[in-house]
Protein backbone atom coordinates (compact mmCIF):
# COMPACT_ATOMS: atom_id res chain seq x y z
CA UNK A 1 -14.08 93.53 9.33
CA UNK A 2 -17.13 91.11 8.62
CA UNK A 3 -18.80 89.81 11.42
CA UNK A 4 -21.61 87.98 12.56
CA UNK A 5 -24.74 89.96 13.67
CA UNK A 6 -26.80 88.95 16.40
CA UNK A 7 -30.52 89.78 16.54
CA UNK A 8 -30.32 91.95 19.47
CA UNK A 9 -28.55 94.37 18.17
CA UNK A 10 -25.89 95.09 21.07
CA UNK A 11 -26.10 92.04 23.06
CA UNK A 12 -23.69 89.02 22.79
CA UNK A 13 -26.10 86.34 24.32
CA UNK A 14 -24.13 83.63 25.80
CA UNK A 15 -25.60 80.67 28.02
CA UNK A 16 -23.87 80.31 31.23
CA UNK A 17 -21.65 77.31 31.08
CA UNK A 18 -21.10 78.09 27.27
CA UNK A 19 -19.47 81.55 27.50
CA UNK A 20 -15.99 80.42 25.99
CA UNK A 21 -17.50 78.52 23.11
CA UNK A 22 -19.86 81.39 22.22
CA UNK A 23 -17.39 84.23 22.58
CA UNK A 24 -15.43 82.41 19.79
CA UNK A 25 -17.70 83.31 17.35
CA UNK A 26 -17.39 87.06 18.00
CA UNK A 27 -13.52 87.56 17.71
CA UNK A 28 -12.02 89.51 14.93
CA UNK A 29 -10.90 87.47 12.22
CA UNK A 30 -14.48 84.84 13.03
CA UNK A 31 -16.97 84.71 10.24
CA UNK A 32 -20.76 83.61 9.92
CA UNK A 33 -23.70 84.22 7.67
CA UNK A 34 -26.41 86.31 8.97
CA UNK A 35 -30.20 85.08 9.10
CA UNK A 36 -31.73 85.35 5.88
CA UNK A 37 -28.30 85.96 3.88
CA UNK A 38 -28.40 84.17 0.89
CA UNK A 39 -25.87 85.40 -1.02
CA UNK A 40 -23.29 88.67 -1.74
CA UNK A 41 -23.49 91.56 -4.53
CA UNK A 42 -21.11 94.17 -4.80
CA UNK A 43 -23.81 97.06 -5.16
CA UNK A 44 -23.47 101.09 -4.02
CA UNK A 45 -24.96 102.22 -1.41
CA UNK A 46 -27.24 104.46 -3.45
CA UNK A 47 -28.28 101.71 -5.94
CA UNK A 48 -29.36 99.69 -3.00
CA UNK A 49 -31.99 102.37 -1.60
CA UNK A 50 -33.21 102.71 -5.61
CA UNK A 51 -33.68 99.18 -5.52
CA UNK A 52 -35.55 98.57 -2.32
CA UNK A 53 -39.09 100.20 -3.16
CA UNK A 54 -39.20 96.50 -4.95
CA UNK A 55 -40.40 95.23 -1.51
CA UNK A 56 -43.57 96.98 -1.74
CA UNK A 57 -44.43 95.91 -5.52
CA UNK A 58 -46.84 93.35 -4.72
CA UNK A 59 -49.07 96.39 -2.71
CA UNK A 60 -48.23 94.78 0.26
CA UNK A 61 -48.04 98.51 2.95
CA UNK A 62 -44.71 99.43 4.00
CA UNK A 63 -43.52 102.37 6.42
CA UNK A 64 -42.16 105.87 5.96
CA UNK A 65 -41.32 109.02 7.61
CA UNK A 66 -41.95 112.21 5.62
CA UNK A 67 -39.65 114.89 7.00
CA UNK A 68 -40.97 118.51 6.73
CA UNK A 69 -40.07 121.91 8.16
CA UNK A 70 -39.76 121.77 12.00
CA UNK A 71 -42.07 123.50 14.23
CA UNK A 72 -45.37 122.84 11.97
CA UNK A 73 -47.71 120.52 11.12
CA UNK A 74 -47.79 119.02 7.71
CA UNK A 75 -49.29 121.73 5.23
CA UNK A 76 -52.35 121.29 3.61
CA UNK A 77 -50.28 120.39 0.17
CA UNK A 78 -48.07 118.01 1.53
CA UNK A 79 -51.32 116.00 3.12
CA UNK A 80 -52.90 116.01 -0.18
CA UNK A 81 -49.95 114.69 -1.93
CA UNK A 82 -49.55 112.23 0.62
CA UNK A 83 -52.79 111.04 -0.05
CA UNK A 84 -52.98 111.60 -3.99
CA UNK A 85 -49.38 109.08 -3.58
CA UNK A 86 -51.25 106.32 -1.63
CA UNK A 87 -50.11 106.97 1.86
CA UNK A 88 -52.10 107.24 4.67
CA UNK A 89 -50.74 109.37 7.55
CA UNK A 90 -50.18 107.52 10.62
CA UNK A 91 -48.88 110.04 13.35
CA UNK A 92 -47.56 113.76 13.40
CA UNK A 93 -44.27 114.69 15.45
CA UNK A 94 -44.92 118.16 14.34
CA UNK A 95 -42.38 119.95 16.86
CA UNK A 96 -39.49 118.07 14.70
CA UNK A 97 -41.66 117.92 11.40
CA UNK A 98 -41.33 114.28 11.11
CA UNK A 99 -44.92 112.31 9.87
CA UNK A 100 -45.30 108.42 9.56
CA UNK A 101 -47.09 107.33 6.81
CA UNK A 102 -48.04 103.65 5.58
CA UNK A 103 -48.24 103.30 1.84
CA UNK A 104 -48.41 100.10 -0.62
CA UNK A 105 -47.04 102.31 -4.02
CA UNK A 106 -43.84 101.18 -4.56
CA UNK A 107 -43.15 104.69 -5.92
CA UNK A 108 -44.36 106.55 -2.68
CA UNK A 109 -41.02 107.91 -1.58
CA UNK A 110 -39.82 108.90 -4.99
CA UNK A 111 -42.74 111.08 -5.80
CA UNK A 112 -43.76 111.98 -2.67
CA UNK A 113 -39.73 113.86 -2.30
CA UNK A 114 -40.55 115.97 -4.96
CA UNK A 115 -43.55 117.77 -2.97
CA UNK A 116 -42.95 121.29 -2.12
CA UNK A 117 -41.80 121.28 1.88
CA UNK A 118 -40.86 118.06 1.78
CA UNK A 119 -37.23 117.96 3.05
CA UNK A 120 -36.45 113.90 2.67
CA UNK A 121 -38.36 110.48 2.94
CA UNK A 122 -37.58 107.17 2.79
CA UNK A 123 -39.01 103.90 3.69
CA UNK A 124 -38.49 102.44 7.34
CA UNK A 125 -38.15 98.73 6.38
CA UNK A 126 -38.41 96.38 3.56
CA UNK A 127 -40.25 93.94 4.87
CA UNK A 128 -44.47 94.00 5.11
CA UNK A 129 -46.04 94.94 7.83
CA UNK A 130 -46.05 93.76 10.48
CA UNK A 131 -42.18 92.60 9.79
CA UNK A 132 -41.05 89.09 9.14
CA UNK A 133 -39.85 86.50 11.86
CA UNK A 134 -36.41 85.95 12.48
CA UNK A 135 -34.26 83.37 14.31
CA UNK A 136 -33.02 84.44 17.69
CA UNK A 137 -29.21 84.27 17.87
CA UNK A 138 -29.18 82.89 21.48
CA UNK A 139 -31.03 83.64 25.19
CA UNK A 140 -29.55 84.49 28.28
CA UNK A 141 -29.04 81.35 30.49
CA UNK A 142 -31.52 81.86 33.81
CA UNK A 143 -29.66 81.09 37.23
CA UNK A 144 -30.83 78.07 38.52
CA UNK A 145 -31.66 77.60 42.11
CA UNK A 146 -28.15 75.78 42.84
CA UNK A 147 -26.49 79.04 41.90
CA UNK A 148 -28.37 81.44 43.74
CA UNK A 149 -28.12 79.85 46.93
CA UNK A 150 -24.41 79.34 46.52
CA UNK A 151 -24.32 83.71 45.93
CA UNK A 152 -26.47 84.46 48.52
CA UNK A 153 -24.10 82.28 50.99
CA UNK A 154 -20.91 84.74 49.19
CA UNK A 155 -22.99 87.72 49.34
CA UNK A 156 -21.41 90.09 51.98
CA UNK A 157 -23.30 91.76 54.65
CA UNK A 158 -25.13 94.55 53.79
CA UNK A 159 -24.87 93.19 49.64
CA UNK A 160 -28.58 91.82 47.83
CA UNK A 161 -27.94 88.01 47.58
CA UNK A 162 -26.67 87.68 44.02
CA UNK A 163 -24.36 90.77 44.21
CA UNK A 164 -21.69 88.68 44.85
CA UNK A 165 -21.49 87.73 41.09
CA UNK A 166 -21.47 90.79 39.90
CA UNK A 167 -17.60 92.03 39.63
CA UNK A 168 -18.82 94.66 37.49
CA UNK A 169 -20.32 96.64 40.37
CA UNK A 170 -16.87 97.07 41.71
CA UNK A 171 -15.16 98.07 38.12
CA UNK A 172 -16.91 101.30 38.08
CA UNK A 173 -16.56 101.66 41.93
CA UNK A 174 -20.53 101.84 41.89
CA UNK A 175 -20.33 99.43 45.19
CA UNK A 176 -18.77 102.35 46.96
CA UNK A 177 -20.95 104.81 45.53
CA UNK A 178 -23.70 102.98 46.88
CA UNK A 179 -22.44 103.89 51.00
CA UNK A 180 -22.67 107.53 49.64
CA UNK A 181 -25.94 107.58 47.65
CA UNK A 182 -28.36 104.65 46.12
CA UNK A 183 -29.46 107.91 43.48
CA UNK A 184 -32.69 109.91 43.50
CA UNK A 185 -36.26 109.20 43.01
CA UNK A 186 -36.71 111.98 41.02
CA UNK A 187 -34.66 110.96 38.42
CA UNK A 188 -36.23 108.97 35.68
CA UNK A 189 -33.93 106.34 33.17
CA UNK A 190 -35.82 105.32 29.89
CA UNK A 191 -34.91 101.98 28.46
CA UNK A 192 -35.94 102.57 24.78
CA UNK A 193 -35.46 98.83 24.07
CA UNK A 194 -37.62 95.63 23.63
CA UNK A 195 -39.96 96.18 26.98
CA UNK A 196 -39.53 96.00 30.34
CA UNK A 197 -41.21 93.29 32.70
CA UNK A 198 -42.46 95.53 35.62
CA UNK A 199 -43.82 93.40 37.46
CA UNK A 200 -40.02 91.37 38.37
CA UNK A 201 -39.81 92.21 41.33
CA UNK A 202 -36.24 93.90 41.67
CA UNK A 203 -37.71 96.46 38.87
CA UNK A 204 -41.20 96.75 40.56
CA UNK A 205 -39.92 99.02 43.49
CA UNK A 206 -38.25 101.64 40.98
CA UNK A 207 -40.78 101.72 37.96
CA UNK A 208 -42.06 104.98 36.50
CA UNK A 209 -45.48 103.91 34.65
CA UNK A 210 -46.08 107.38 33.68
CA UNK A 211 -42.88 107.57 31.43
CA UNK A 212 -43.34 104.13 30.13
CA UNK A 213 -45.05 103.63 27.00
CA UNK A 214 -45.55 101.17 23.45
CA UNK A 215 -44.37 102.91 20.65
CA UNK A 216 -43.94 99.95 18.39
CA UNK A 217 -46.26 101.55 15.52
CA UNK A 218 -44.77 104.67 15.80
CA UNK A 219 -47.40 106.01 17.61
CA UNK A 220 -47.78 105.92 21.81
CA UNK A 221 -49.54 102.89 22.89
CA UNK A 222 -50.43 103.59 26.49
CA UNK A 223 -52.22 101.27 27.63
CA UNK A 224 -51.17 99.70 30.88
CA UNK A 225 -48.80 97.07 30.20
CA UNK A 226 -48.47 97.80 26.47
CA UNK A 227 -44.68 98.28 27.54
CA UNK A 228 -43.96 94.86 28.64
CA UNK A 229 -42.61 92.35 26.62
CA UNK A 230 -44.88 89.29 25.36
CA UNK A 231 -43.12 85.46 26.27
CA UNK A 232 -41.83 85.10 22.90
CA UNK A 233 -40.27 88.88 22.94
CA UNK A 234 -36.76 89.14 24.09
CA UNK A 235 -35.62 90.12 27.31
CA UNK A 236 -33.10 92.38 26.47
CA UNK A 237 -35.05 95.91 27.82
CA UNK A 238 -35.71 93.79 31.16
CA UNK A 239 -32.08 92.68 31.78
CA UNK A 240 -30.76 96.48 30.83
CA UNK A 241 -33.56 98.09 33.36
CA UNK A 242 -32.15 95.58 36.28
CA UNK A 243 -28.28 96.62 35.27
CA UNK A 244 -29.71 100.20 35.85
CA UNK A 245 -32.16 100.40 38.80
CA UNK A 246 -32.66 96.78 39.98
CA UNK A 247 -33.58 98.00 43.67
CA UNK A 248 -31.23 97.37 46.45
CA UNK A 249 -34.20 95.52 48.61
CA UNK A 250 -32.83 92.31 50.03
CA UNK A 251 -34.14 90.42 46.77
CA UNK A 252 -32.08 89.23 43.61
CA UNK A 253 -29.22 91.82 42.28
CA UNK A 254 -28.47 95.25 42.81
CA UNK A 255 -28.15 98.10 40.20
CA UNK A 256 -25.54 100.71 39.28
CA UNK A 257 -28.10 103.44 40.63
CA UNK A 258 -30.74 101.41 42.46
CA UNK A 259 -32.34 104.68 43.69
CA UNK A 260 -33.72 105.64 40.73
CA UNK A 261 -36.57 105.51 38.54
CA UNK A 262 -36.81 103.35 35.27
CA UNK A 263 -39.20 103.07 32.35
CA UNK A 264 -39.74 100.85 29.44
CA UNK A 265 -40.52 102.62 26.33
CA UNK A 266 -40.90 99.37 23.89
CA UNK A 267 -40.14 99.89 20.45
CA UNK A 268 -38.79 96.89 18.85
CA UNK A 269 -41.58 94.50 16.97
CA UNK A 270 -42.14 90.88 18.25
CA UNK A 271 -39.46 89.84 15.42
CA UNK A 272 -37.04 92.01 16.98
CA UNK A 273 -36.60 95.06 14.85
CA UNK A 274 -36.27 98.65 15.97
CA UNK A 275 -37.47 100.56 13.18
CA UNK A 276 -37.45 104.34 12.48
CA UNK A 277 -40.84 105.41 13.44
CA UNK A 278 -40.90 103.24 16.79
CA UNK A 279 -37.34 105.45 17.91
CA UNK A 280 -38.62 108.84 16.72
CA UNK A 281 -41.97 108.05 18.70
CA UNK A 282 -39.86 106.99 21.85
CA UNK A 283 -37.28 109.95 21.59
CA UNK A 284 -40.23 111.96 21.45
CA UNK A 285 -41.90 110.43 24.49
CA UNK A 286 -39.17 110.57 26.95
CA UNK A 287 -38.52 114.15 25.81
CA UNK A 288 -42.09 114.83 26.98
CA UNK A 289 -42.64 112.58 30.36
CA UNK A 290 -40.02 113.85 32.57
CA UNK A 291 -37.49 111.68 31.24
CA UNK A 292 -33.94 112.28 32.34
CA UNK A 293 -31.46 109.83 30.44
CA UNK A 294 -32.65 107.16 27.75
CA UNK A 295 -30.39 104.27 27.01
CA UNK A 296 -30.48 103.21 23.83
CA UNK A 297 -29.02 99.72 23.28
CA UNK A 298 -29.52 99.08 19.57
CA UNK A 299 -28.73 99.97 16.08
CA UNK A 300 -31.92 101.44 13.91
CA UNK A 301 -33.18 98.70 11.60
CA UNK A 302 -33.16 98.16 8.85
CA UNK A 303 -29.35 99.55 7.86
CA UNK A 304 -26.30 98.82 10.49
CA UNK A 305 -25.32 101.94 8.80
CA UNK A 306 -27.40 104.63 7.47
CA UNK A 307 -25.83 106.37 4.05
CA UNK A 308 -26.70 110.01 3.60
CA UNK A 309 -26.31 110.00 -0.68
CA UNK A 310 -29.12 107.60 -0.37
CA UNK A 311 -32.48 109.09 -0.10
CA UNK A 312 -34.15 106.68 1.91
CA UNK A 313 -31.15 106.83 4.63
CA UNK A 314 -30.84 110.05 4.13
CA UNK A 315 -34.36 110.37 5.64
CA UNK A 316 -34.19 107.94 8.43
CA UNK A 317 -30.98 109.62 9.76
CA UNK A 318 -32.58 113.34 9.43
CA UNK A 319 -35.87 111.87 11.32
CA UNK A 320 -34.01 109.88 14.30
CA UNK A 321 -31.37 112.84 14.49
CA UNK A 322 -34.51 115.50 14.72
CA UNK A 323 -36.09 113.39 17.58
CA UNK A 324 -32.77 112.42 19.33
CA UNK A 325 -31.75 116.26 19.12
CA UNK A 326 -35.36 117.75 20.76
CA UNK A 327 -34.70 114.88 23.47
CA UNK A 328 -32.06 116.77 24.33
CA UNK A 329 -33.37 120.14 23.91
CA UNK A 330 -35.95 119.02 26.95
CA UNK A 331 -33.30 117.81 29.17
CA UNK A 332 -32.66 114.14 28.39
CA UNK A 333 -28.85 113.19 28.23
CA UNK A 334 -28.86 110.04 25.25
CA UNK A 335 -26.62 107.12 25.79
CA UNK A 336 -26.09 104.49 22.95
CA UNK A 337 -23.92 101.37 22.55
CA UNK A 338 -20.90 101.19 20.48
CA UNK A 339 -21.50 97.32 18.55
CA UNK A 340 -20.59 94.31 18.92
CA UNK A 341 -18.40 93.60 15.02
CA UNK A 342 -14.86 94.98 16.48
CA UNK A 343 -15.41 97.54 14.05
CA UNK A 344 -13.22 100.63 13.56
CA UNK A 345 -16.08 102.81 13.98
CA UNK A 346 -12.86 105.92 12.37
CA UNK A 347 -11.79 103.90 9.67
CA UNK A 348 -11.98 104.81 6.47
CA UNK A 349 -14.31 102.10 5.35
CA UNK A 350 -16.49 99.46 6.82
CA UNK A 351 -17.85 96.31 5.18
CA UNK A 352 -20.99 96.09 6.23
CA UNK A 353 -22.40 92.65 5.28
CA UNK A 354 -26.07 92.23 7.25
CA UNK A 355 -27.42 95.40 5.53
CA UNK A 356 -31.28 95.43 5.33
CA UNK A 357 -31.37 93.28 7.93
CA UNK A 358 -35.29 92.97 6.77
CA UNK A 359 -34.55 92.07 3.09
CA UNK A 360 -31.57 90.47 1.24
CA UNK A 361 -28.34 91.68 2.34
CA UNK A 362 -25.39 93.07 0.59
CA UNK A 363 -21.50 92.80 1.03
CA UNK A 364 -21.81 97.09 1.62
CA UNK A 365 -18.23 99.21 1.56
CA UNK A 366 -19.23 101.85 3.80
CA UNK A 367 -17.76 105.16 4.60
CA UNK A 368 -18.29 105.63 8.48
CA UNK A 369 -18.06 109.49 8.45
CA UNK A 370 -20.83 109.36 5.93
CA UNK A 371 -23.08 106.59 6.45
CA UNK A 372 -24.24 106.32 10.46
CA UNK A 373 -25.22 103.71 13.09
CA UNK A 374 -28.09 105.54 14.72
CA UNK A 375 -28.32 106.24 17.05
CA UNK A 376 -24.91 105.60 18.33
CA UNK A 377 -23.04 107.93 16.16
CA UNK A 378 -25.49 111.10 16.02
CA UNK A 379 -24.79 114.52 17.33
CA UNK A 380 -24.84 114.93 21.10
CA UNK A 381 -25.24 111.41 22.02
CA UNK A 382 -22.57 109.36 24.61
CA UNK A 383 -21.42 106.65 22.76
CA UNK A 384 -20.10 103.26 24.68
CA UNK A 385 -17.57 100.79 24.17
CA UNK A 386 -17.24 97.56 26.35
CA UNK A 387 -14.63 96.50 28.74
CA UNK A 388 -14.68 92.72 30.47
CA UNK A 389 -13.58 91.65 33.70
CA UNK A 390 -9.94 92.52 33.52
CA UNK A 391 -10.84 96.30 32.63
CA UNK A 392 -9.44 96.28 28.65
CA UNK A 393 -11.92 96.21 25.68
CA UNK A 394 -14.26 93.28 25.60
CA UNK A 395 -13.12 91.08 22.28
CA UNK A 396 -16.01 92.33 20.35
CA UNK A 397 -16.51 96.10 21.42
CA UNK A 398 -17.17 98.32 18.14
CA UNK A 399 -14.13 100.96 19.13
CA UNK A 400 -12.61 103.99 17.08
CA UNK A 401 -10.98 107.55 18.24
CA UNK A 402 -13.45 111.02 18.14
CA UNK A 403 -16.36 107.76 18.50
CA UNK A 404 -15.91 106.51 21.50
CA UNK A 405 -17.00 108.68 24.15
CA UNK A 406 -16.79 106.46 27.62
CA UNK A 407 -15.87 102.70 28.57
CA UNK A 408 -18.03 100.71 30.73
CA UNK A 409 -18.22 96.91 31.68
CA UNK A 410 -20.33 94.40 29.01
CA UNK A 411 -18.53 91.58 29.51
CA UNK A 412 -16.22 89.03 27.44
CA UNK A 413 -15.16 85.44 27.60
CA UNK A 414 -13.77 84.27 30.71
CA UNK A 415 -10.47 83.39 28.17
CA UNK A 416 -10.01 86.07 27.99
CA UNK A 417 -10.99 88.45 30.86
CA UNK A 418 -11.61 85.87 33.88
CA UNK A 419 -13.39 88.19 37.22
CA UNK A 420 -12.09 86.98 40.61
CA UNK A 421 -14.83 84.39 42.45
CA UNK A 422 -17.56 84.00 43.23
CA UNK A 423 -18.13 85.84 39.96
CA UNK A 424 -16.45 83.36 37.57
CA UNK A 425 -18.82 83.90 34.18
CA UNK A 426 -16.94 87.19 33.18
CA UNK A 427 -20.61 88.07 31.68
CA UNK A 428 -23.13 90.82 32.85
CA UNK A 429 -26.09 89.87 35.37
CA UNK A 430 -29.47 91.56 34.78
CA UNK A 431 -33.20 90.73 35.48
CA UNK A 432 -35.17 88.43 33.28
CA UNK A 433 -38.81 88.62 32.50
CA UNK A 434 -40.76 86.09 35.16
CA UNK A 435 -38.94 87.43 38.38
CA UNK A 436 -35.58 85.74 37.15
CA UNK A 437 -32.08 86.80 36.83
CA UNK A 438 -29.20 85.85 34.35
CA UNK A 439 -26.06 86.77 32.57
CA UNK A 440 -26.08 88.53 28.96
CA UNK A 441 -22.90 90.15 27.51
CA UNK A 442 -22.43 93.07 24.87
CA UNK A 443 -22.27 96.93 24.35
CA UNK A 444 -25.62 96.55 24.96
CA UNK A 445 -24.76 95.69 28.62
CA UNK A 446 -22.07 98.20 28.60
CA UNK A 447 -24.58 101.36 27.64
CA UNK A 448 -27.31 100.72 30.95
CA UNK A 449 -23.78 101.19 32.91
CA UNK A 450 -23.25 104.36 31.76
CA UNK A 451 -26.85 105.19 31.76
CA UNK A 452 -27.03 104.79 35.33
CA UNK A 453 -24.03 106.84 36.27
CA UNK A 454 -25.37 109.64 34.10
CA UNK A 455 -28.16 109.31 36.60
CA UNK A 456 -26.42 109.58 39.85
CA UNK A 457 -24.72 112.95 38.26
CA UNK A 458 -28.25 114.09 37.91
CA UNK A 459 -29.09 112.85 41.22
CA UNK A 460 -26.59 114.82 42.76
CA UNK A 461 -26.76 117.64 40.30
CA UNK A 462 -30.54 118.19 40.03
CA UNK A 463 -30.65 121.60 37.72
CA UNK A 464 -27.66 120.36 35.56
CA UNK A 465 -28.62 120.55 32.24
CA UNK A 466 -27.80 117.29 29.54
CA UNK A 467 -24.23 119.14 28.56
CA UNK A 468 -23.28 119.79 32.10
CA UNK A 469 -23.74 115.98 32.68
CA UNK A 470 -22.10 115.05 30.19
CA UNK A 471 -19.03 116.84 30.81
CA UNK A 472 -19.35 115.73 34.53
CA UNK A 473 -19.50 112.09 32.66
CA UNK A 474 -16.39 112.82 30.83
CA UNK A 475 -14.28 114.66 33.50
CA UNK A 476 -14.88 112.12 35.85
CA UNK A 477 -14.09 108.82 34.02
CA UNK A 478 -11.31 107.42 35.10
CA UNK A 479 -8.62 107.90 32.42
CA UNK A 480 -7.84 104.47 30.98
CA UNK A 481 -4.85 104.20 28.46
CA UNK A 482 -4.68 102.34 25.28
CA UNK A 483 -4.13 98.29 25.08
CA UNK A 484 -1.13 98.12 22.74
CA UNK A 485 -1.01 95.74 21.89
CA UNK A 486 -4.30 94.05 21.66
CA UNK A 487 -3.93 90.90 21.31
CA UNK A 488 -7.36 89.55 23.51
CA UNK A 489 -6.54 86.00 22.06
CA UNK A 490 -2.49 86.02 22.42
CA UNK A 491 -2.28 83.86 19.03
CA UNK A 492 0.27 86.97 18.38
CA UNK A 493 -1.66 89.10 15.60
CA UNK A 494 -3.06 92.30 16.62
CA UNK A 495 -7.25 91.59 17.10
CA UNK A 496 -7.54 95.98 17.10
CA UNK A 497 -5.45 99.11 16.80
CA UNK A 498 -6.21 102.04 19.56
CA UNK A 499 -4.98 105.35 18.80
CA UNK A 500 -5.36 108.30 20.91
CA UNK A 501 -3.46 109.24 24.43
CA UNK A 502 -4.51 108.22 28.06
CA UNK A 503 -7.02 110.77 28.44
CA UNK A 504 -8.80 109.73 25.24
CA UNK A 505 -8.67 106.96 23.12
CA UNK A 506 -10.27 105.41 20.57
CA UNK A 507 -10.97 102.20 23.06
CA UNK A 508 -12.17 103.23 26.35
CA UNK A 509 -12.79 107.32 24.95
CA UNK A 510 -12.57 109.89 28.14
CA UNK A 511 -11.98 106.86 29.97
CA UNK A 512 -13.90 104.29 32.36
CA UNK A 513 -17.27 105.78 34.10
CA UNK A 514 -17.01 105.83 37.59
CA UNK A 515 -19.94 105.92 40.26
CA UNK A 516 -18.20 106.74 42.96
CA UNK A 517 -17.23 110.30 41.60
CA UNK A 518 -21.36 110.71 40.60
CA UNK A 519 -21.98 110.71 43.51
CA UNK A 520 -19.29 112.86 45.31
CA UNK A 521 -17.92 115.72 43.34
């Protein structure tokens, strides 16, 4: 299917009040032109990465990652050749052999492959640095006053006052989990997103500075604050750290796991992009500051999908997949959204029609099993659809059977999925940068659910390694069978075909998370 793309890459931001009108624009079947497309050529996947080293022919510098043998710094040869090619070398993940390096020769990655011990490169983006502007898609709407004193009269005792609204507490049975445990302190959640406002104060009780970091450059920023996002930045990072540890303290909402720890590990630009060398360098940081889940809510810029007969995406998914795959080595269980297209993330092909989303796009015919959304479709990582009030696939959830790992609540029009009062928006309710609180919707939303349950199993499994959590993740979903027919609009055509059995599924995967069990088997 073609779809619309919004700028944050798994959220479906929809102002309160406007949620039906908005959510049209996301069904299957809906078109629209993403920013910056000005028209459509048929072009392979592989002509496309020959013809992008264009962007740097004026010698403005561009980004790459130079992937060498694992375990070793670069040698001696390949930092002369990077050098004798025009690069400069701007950080060294030497445990995964992945180096960043800014060049202005157009012809850097081409010559620079043919070095001895060089195993792939490619350019990060196509646009100079630092990368273009771009047009939000939409902001969450803010609650006003009116509405928060109207929750915290619904709010039942013993609830924070806006956890009334949130019906997706209750999906997941994390409401009940909650009398058992709130999760431990000693379990740390990394939200490797657009920054995290630590100072709001539902966050402020449950941040881990030490984990947090800017890796925006590709190399750690650390100065304090460098995480945070600026007032032009999105919020997205701020409302998925409230979905996961907003702090059960009598103030605001209340997370899935509101006992534990989160950081921010910013790595999108101010535009909005999340480009290769920003992920490696946060991958890399949570695997080395005690990090115990990342949630990754985002697609890795500049390709939705990353094609491995192209050298340049060849090298992006070998460097992400290297720093995903040592996360994990150190203990860190990954957790990625799904998408937001209704895409049939088994289907033979995909038109992709946003791809670079940095440059001038391209109607692309995409083979799924060959060209990857990273991180959401590398090795070892739990990959998460969306379900919306009424517990079936939100309209827009990417889906597709061997994909799909787990279903968790991100919301969906209230035409289609309407949540029993007082919470009547049918979206998801997070923190906002300032000390504020609103309501986003999206895989994005979806992921920080399962995040946070992946965190109570290590709360109450302390020693269990990423693979025992994730099986505990699996096993314990609650098995959720296919919608067949889905028809979310009931205009009588099928919107999305599930195929699987009860116990997995290409909508909902092993099934729906579910807190509750985190916390007591």
């Amino acid at each position: 299917m073609t779809g619309p793309h919004p700028r944050c890459r798994r959220t479906l931001a929809i102002p309160l009040g406007m949620a039906v009108a908005t959510a049209m624009a996301f069904l299957p079947g809906a078109t629209a032109s993403a920013t910056g497309l000005s028209g459509t050529v048929a072009v392979s996947p592989g002509a496309v990465g020959d013809a992008l080293t264009s962007a740097a022919a004026d010698g403005t510098a561009l980004s790459y990652v130079v992937n060498v043998r694992a375990g070793h710094g670069p040698s001696a040869q390949v930092k002369k050749a990077i050098g004798k090619a025009g690069g400069t070398i701007v950080t060294s993940y030497d445990q995964i052999g992945v180096i960043v390096v800014h060049s202005s020769n157009p012809d850097f990655a081409r010559t620079i492959r043919k070095v001895r011990g060089v195993e792939s490169a490619g350019n990060t983006r196509n646009a100079p640095l630092p990368a273009q502007s771009t047009t939000d898609e939409g902001t969450p709407k803010a609650l006003s006053s009116a509405q928060m004193a109207a929750a915290r009269t619904a709010a039942a005792a013993g609830q924070d006052p806006l956890e009334s609204l949130q019906w997706d507490l209750p999906a997941i049975k994390a409401d009940k989990a909650h009398e058992k445990s709130l999760g431990s302190s000693k379990v740390t959640v990394a939200v490797i997103d657009t920054g995290v406002d630590d100072t709001h104060p539902d966050l402020a009780p449950n941040f881990d500075r030490a984990a947090s970091v800017n890796c925006v450059t590709g190399k750690p920023d650390t100065a304090d604050g460098a995480w945070r996002p600026s007032a032009e930045e999105s919020p997205h990072g701020t409302h998925v750290a409230g979905e996961i540890a907003a702090a059960k303290n009598g103030v605001g909402m209340t997370g899935v796991a509101p006992g534990v720890k989160v950081a921010g590990i910013k790595v999108a630009t101010t535009a909005g992009y999340f480009y290769t060398e920003a992920v490696v360098c946060g991958f890399m940081w949570a695997a080395t500051h005690g990090v115990d889940v990342t949630n990754n809510s985002y697609y890795t810029d500049p390709w939705y999908f990353n094609c491995t007969d192209d050298p340049d995406q060849k090298a992006l998914v070998d460097a992400v997949t290297r720093a995903s795959r040592y996360a994990e080595k150190r203990g860190v269980v990954n957790v990625a959204a799904a998408g937001n297209e209704n895409y049939d993330l088994a289907a033979d092909e995909i038109t992709d029609p946003v791809s670079p989303n940095d440059g001038t796009p391209s109607d692309r015919v995409v083979d799924p099993s060959e060209c990857f959304d990273i991180p959401t479709q590398l090795p070892g990582v739990v990959t998460v659809a969306a379900t919306g009030a009424k517990g079936i696939k939100s309209s827009f959830s990417n889906h597709g059977l061997g994909v799909i790992d787990v279903a968790a609540p991100g919301g969906d029009s209230t035409a289609y999925q309407t949540p029993a009062p007082p919470a009547t928006s049918g979206l998801i309710l997070g923190t906002l940068p300032g000390g504020k609180w609103g309501y986003m919707a999206g895989t994005s939303m979806a992921s920080p659910h399962v995040a946070a349950v992946a965190a109570l199993i290590k709360s109450t499994h302390p020693y269990a390694p990423p693979a025992l959590v994730k099986a505990l993740l699996y096993a314990e979903a609650d098995a959720t069978p296919c919608t067949d027919p889905y028809d979310i609009n009931g205009d009588g055509k099928v919107d999305a075909v599930c195929e699987g059995s009860k116990n997995r599924n290409g909508f909902y995967g092993w099934g729906t998370v579910d807190a509750l069990d985190a916390v007591t088997k």
